[in-house]
PDB file of N, CA and C in Angstrom:
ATOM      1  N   UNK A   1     -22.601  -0.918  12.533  1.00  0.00           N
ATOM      2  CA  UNK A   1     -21.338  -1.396  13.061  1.00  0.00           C
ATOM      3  C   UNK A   1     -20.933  -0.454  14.192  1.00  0.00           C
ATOM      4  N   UNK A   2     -20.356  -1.391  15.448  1.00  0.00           N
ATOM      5  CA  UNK A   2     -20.257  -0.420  16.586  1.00  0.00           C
ATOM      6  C   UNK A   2     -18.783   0.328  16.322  1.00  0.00           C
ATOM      7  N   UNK A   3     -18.417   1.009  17.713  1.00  0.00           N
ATOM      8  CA  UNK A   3     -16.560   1.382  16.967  1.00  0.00           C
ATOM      9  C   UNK A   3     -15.740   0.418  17.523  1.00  0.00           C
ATOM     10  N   UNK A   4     -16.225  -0.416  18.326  1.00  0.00           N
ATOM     11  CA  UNK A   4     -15.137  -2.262  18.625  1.00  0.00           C
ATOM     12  C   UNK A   4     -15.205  -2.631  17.354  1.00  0.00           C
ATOM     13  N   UNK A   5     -16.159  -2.774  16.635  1.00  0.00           N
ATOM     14  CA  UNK A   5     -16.317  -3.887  15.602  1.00  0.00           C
ATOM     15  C   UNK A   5     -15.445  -2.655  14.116  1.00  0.00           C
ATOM     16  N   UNK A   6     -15.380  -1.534  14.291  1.00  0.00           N
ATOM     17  CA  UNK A   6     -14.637  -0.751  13.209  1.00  0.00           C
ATOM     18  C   UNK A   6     -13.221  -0.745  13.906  1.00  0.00           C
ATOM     19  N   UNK A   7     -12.738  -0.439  14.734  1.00  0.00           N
ATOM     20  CA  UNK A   7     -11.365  -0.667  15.124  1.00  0.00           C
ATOM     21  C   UNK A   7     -11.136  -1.765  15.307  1.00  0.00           C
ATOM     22  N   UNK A   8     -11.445  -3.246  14.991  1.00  0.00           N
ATOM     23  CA  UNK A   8     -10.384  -4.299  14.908  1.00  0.00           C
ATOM     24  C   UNK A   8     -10.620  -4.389  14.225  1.00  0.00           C
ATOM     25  N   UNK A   9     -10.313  -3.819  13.370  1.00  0.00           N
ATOM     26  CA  UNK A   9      -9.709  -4.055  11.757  1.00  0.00           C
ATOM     27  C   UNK A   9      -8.353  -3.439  11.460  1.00  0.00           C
ATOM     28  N   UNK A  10      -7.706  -4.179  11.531  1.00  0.00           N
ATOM     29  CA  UNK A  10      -6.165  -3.711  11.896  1.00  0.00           C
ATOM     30  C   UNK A  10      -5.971  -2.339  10.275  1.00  0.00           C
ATOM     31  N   UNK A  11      -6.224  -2.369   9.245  1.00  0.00           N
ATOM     32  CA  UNK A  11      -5.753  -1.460   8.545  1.00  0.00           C
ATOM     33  C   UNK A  11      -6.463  -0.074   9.138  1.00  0.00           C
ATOM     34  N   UNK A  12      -8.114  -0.394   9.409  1.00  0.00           N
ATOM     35  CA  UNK A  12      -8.184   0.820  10.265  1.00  0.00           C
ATOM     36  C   UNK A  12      -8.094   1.418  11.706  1.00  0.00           C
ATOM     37  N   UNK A  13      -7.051   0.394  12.169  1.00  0.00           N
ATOM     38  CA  UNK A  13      -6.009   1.000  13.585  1.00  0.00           C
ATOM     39  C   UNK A  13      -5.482   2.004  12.505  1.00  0.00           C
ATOM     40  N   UNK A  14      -4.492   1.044  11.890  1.00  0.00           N
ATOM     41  CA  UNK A  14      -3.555   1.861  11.649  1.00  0.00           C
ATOM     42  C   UNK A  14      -3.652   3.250  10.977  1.00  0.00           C
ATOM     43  N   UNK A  15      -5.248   3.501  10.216  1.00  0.00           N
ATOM     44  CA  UNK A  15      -5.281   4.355   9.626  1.00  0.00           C
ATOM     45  C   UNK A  15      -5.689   5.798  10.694  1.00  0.00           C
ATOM     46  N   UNK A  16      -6.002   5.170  11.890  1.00  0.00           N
ATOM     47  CA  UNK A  16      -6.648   5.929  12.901  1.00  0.00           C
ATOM     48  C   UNK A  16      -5.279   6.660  14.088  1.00  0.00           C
ATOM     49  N   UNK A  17      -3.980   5.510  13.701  1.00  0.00           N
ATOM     50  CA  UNK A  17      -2.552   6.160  14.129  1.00  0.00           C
ATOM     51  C   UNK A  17      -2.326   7.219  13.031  1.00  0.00           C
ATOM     52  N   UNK A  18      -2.309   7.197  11.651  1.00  0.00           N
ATOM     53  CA  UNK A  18      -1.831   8.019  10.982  1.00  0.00           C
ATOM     54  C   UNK A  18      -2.366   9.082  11.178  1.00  0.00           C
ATOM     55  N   UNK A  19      -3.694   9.462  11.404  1.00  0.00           N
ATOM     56  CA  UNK A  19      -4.161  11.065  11.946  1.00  0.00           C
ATOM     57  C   UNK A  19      -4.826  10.847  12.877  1.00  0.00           C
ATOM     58  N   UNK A  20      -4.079  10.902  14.232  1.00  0.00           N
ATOM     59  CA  UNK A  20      -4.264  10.760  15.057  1.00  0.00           C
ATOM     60  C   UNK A  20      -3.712  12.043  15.593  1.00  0.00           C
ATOM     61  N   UNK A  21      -2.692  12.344  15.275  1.00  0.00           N
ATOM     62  CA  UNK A  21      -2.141  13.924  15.764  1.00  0.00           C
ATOM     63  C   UNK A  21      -1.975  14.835  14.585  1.00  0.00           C
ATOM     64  N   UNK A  22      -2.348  14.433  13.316  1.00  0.00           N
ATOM     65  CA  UNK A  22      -1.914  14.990  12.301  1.00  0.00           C
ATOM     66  C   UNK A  22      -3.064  14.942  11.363  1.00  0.00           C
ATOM     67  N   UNK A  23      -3.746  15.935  10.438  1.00  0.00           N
ATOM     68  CA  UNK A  23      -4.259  15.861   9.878  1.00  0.00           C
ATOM     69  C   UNK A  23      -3.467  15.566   8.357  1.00  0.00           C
ATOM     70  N   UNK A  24      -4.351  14.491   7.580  1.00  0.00           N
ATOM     71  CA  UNK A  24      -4.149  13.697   6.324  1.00  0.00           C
ATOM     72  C   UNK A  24      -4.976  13.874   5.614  1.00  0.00           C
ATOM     73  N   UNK A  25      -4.774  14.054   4.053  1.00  0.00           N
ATOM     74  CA  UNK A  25      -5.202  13.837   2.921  1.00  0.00           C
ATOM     75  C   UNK A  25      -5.537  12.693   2.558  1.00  0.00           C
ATOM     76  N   UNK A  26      -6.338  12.048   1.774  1.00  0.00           N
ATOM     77  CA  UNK A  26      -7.096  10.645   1.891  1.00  0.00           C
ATOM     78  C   UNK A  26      -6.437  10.285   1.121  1.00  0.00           C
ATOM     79  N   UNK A  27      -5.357  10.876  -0.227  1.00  0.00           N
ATOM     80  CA  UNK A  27      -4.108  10.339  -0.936  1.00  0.00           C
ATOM     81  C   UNK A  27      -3.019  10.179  -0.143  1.00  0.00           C
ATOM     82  N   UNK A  28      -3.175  10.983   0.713  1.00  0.00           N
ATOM     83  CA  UNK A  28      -1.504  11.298   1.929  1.00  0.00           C
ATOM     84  C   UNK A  28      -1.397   9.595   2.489  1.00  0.00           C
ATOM     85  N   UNK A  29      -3.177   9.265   3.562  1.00  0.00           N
ATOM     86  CA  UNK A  29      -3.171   8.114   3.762  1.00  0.00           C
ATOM     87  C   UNK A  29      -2.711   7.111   2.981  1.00  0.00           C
ATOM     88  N   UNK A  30      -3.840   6.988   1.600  1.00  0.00           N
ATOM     89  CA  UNK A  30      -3.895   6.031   0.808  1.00  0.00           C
ATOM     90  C   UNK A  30      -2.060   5.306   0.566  1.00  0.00           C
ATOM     91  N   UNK A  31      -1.331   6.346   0.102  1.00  0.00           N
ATOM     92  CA  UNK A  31       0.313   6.157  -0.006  1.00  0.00           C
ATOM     93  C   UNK A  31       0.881   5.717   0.800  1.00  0.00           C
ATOM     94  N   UNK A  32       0.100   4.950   1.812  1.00  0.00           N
ATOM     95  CA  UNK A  32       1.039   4.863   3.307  1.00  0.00           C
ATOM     96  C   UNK A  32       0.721   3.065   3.296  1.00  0.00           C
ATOM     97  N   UNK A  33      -0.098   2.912   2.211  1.00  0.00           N
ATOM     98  CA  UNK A  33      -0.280   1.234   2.361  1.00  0.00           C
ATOM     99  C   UNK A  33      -0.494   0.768   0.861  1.00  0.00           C
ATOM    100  N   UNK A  34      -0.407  -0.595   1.304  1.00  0.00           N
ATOM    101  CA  UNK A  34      -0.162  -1.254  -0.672  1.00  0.00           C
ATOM    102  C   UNK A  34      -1.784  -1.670  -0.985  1.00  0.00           C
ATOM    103  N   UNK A  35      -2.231  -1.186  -1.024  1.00  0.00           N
ATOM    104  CA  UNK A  35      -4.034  -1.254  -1.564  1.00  0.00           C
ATOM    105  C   UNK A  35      -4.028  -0.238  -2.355  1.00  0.00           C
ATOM    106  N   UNK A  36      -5.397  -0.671  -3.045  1.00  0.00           N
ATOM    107  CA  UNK A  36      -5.596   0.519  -3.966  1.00  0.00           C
ATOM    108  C   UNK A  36      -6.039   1.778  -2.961  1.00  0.00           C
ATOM    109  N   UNK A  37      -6.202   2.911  -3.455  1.00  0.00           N
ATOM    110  CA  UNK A  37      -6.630   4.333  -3.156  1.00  0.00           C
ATOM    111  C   UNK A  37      -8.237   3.626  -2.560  1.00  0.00           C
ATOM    112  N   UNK A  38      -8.987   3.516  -3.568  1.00  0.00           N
ATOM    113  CA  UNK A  38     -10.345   2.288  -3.230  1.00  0.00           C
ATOM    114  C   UNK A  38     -10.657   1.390  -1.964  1.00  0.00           C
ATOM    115  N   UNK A  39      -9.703   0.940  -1.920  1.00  0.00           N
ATOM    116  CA  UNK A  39      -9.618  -0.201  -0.206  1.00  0.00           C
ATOM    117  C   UNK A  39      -9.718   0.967   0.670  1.00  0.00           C
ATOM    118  N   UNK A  40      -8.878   2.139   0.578  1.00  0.00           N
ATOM    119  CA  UNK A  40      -8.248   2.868   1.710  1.00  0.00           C
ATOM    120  C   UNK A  40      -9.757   3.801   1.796  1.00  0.00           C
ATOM    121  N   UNK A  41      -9.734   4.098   1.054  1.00  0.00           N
ATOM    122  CA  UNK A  41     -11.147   5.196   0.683  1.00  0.00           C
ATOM    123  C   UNK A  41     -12.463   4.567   1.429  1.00  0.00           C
ATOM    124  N   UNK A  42     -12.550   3.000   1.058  1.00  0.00           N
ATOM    125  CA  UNK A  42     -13.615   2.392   1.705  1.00  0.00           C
ATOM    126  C   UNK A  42     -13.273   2.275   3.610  1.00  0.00           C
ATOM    127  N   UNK A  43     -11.962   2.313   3.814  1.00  0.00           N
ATOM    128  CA  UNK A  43     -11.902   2.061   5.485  1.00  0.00           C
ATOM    129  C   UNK A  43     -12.401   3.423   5.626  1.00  0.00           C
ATOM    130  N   UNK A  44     -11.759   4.341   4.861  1.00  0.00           N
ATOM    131  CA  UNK A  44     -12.023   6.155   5.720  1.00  0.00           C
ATOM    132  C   UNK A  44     -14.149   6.057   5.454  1.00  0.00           C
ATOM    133  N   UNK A  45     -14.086   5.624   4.645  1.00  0.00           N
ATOM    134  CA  UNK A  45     -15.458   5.797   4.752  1.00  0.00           C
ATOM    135  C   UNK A  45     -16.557   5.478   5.936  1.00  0.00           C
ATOM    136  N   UNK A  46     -16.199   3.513   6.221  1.00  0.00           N
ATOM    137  CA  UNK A  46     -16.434   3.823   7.807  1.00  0.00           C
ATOM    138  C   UNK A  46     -16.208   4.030   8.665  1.00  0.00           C
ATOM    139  N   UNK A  47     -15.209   4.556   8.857  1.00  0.00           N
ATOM    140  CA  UNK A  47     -14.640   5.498  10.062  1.00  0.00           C
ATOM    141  C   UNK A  47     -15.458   6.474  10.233  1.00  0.00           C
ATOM    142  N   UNK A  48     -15.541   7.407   9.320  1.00  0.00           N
ATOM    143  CA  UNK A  48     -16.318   8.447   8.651  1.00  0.00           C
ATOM    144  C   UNK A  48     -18.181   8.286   9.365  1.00  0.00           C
ATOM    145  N   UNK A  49     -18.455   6.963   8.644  1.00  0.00           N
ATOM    146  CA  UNK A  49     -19.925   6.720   8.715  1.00  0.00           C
ATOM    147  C   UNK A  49     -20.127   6.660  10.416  1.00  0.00           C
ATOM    148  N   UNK A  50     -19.185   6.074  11.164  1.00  0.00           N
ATOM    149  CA  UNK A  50     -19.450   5.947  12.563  1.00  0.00           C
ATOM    150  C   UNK A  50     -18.856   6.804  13.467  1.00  0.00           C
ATOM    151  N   UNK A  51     -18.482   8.235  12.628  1.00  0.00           N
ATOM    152  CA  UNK A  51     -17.893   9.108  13.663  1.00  0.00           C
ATOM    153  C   UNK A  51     -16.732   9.402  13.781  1.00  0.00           C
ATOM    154  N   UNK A  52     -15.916   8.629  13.640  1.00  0.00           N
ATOM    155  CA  UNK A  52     -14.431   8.314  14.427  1.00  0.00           C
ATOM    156  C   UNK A  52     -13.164   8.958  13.720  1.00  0.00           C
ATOM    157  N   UNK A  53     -13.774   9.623  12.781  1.00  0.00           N
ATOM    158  CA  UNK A  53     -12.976  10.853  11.786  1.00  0.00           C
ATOM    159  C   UNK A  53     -13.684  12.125  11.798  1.00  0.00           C
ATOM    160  N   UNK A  54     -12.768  13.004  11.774  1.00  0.00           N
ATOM    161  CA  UNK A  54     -13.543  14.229  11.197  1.00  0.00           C
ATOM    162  C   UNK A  54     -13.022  13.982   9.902  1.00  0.00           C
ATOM    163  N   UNK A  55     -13.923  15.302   8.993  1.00  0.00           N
ATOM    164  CA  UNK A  55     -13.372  15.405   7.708  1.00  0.00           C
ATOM    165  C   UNK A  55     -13.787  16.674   7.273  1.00  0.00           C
ATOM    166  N   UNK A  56     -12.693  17.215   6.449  1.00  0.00           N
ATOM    167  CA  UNK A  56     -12.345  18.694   6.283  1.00  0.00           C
ATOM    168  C   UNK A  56     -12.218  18.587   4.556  1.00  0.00           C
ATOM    169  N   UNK A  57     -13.188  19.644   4.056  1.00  0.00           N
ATOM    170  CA  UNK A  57     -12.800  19.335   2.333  1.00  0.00           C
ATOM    171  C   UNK A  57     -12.117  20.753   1.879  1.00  0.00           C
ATOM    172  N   UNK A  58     -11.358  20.582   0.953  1.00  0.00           N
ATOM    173  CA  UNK A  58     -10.519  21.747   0.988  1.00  0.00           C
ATOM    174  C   UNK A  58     -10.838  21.923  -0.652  1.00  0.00           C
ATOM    175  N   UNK A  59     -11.731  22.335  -1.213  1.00  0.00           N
ATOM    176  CA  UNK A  59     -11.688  21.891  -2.938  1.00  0.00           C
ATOM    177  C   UNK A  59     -12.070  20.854  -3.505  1.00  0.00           C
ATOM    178  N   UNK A  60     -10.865  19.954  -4.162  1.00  0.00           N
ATOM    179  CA  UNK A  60     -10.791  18.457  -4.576  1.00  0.00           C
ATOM    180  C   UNK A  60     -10.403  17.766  -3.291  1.00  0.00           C
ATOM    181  N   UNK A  61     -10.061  18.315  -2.197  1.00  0.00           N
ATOM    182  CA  UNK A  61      -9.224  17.236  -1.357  1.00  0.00           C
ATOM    183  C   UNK A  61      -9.769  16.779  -0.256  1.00  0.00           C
ATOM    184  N   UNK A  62      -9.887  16.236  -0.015  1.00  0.00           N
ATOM    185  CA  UNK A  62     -10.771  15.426   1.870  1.00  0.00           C
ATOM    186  C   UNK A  62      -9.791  15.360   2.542  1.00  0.00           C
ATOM    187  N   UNK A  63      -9.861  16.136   3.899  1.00  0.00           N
ATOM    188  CA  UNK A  63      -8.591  15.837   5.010  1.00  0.00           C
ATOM    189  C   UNK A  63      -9.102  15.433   6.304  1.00  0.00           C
ATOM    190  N   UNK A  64      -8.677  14.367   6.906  1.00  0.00           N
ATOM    191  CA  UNK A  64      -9.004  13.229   7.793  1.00  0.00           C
ATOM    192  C   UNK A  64      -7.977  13.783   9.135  1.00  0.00           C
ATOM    193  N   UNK A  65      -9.046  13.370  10.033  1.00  0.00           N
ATOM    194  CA  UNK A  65      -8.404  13.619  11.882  1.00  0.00           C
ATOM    195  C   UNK A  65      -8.932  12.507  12.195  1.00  0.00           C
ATOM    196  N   UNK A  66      -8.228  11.635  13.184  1.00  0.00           N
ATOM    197  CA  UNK A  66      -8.992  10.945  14.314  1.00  0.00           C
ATOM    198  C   UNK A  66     -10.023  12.091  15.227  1.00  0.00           C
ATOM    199  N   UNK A  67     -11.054  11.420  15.577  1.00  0.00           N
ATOM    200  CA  UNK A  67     -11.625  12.344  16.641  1.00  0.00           C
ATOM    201  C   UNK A  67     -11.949  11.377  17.829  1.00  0.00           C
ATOM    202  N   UNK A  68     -10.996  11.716  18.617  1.00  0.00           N
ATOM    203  CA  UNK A  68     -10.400  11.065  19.968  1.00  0.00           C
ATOM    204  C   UNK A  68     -11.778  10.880  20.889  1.00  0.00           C
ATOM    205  N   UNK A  69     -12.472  12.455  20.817  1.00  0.00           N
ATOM    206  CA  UNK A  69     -13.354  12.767  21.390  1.00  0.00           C
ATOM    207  C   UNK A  69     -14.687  11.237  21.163  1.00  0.00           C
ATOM    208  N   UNK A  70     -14.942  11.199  20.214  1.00  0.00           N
ATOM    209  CA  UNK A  70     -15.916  10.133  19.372  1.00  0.00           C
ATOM    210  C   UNK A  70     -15.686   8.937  20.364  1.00  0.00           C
ATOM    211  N   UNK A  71     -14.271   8.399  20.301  1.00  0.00           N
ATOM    212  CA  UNK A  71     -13.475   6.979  20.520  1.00  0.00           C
ATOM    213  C   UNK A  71     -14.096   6.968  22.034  1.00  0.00           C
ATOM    214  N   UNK A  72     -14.016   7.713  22.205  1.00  0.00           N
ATOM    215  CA  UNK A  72     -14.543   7.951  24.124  1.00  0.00           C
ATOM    216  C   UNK A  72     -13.304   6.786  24.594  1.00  0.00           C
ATOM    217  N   UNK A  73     -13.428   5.926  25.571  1.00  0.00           N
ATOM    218  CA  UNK A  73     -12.088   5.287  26.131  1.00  0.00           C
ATOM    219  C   UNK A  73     -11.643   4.276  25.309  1.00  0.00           C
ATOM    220  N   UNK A  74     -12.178   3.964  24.055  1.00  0.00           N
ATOM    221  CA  UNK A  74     -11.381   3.237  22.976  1.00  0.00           C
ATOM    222  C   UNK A  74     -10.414   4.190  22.839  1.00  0.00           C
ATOM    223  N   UNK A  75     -10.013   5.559  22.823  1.00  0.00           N
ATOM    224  CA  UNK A  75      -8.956   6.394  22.844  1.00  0.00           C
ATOM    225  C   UNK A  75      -8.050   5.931  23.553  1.00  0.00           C
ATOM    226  N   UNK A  76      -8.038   5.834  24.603  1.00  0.00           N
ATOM    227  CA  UNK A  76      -7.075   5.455  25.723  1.00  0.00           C
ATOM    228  C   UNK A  76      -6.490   3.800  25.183  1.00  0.00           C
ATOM    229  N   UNK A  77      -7.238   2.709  24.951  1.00  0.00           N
ATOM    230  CA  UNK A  77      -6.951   1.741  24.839  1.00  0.00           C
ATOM    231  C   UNK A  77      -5.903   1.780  23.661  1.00  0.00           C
ATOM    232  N   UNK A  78      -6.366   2.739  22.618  1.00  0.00           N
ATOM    233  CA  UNK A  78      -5.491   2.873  21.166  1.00  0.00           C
ATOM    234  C   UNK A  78      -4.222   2.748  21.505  1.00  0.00           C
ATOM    235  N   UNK A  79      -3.823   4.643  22.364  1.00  0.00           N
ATOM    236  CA  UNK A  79      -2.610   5.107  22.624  1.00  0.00           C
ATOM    237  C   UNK A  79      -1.891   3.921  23.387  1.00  0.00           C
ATOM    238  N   UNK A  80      -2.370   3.478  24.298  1.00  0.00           N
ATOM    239  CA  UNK A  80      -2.303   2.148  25.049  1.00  0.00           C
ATOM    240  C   UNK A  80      -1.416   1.320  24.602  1.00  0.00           C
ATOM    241  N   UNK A  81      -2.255   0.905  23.400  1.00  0.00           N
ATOM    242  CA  UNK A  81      -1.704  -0.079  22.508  1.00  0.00           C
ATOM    243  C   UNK A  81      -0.403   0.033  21.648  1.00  0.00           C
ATOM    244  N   UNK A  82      -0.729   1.461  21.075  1.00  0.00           N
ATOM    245  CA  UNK A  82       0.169   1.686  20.250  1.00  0.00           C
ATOM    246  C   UNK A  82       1.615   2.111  21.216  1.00  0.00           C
ATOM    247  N   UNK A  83       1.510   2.672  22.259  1.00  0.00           N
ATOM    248  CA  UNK A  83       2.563   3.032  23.118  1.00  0.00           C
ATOM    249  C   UNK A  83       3.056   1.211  23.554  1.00  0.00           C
ATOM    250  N   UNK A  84       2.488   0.520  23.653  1.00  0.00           N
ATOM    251  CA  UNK A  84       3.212  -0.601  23.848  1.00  0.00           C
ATOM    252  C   UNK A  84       3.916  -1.282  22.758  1.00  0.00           C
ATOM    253  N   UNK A  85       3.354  -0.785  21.569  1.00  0.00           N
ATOM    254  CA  UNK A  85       4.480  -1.450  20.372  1.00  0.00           C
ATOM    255  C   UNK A  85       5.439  -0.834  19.920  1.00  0.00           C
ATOM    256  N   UNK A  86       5.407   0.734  20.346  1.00  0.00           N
ATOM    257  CA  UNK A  86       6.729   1.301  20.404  1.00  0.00           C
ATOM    258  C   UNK A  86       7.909   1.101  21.515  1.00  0.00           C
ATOM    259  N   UNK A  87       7.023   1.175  22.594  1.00  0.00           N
ATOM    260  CA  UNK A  87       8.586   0.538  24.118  1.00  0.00           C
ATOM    261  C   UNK A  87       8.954  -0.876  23.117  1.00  0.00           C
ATOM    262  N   UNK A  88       7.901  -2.001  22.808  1.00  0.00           N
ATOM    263  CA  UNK A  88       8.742  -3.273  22.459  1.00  0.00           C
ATOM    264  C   UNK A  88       9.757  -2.856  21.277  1.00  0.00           C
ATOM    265  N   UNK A  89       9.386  -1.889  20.003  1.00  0.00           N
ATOM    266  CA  UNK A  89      10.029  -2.060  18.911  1.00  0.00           C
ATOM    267  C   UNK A  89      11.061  -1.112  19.553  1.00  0.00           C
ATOM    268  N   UNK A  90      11.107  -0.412  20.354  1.00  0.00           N
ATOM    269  CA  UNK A  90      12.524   0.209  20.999  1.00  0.00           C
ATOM    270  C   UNK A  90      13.323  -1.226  21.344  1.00  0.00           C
ATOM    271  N   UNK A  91      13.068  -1.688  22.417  1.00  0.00           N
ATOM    272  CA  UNK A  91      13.657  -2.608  23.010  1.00  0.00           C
ATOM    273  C   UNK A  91      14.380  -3.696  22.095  1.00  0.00           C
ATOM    274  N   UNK A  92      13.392  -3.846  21.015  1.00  0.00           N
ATOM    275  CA  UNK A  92      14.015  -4.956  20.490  1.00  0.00           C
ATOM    276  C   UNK A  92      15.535  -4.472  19.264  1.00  0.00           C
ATOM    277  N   UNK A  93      15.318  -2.797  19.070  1.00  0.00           N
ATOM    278  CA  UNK A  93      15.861  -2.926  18.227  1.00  0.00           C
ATOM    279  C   UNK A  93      17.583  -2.113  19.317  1.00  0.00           C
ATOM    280  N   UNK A  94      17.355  -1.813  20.682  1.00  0.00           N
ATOM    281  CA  UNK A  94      18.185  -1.810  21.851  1.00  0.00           C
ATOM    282  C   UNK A  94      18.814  -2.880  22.065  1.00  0.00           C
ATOM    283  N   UNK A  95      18.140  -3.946  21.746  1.00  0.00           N
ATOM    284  CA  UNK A  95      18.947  -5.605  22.099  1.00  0.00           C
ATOM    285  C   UNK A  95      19.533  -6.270  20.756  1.00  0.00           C
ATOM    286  N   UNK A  96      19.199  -5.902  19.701  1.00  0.00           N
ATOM    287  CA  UNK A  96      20.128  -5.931  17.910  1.00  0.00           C
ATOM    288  C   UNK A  96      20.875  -5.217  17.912  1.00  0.00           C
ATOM    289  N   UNK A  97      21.115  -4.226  18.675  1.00  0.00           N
ATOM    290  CA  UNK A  97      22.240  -3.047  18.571  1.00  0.00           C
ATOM    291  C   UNK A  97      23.514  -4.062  19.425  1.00  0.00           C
ATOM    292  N   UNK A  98      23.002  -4.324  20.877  1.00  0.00           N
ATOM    293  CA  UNK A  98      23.599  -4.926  21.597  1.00  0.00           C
ATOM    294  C   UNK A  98      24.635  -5.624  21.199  1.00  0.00           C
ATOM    295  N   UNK A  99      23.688  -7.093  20.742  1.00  0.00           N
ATOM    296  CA  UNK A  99      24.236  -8.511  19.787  1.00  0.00           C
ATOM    297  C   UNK A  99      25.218  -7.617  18.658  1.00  0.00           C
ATOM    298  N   UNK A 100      25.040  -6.406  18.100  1.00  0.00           N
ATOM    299  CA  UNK A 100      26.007  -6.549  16.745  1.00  0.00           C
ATOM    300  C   UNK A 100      27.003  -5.583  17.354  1.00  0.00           C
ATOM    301  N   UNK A 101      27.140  -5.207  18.833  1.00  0.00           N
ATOM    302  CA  UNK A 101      28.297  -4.561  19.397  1.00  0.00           C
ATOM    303  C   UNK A 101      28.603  -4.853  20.640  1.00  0.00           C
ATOM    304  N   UNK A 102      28.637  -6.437  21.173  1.00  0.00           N
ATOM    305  CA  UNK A 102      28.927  -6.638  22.487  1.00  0.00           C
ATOM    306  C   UNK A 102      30.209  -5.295  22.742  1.00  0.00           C
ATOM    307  N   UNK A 103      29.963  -5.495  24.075  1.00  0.00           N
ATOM    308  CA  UNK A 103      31.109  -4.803  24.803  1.00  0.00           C
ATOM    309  C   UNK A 103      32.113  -5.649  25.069  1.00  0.00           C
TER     310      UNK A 103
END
């Protein structure tokens, strides 16, 4: 599997925003979505298998990075992306503020 065909898989976008600047615990992740620990474990895995994570074991614990470096300009497209659903979810929630306080 290439990393187009592992990043559209929307749970592992999202898992690839969550340590993306921050390093995560594979429970830290797992808690961040309604699947089992199992579902989540299987996305980090191919992430994992194709690069696109580092992984750091600390003991019992596995701790997960995006590695930007890997993504090569799928990086850019990410931030891209994800920077465009934050201006909209600004905006939209700038124009609900609006509506529930005309001037």
């Amino acid at each position: 599997m290439d990393a187009v065909q592992v990043i559209a898989e929307p749970r592992r976008r999202e898992i690839l925003r969550l340590i993306w600047d921050d390093e995560l615990s594979a429970g830290d992740i797992a808690a961040r979505f309604e699947v089992t620990f199992g579902a989540v474990s299987q996305h980090l895995k191919v992430l994992r298998d194709t690069g696109l994570v580092t992984l750091r074991k600390d003991g019992t614990k596995r701790f997960y990075r995006a590695d930007r470096e890997a993504l090569g300009p799928l990086a850019d497209y990410l931030q891209a992306m994800w920077g465009t659903r934050l201006d909209t979810l600004a905006r939209l929630a700038e124009e609900a503020e609006r509506n529930e306080n005309p001037s």
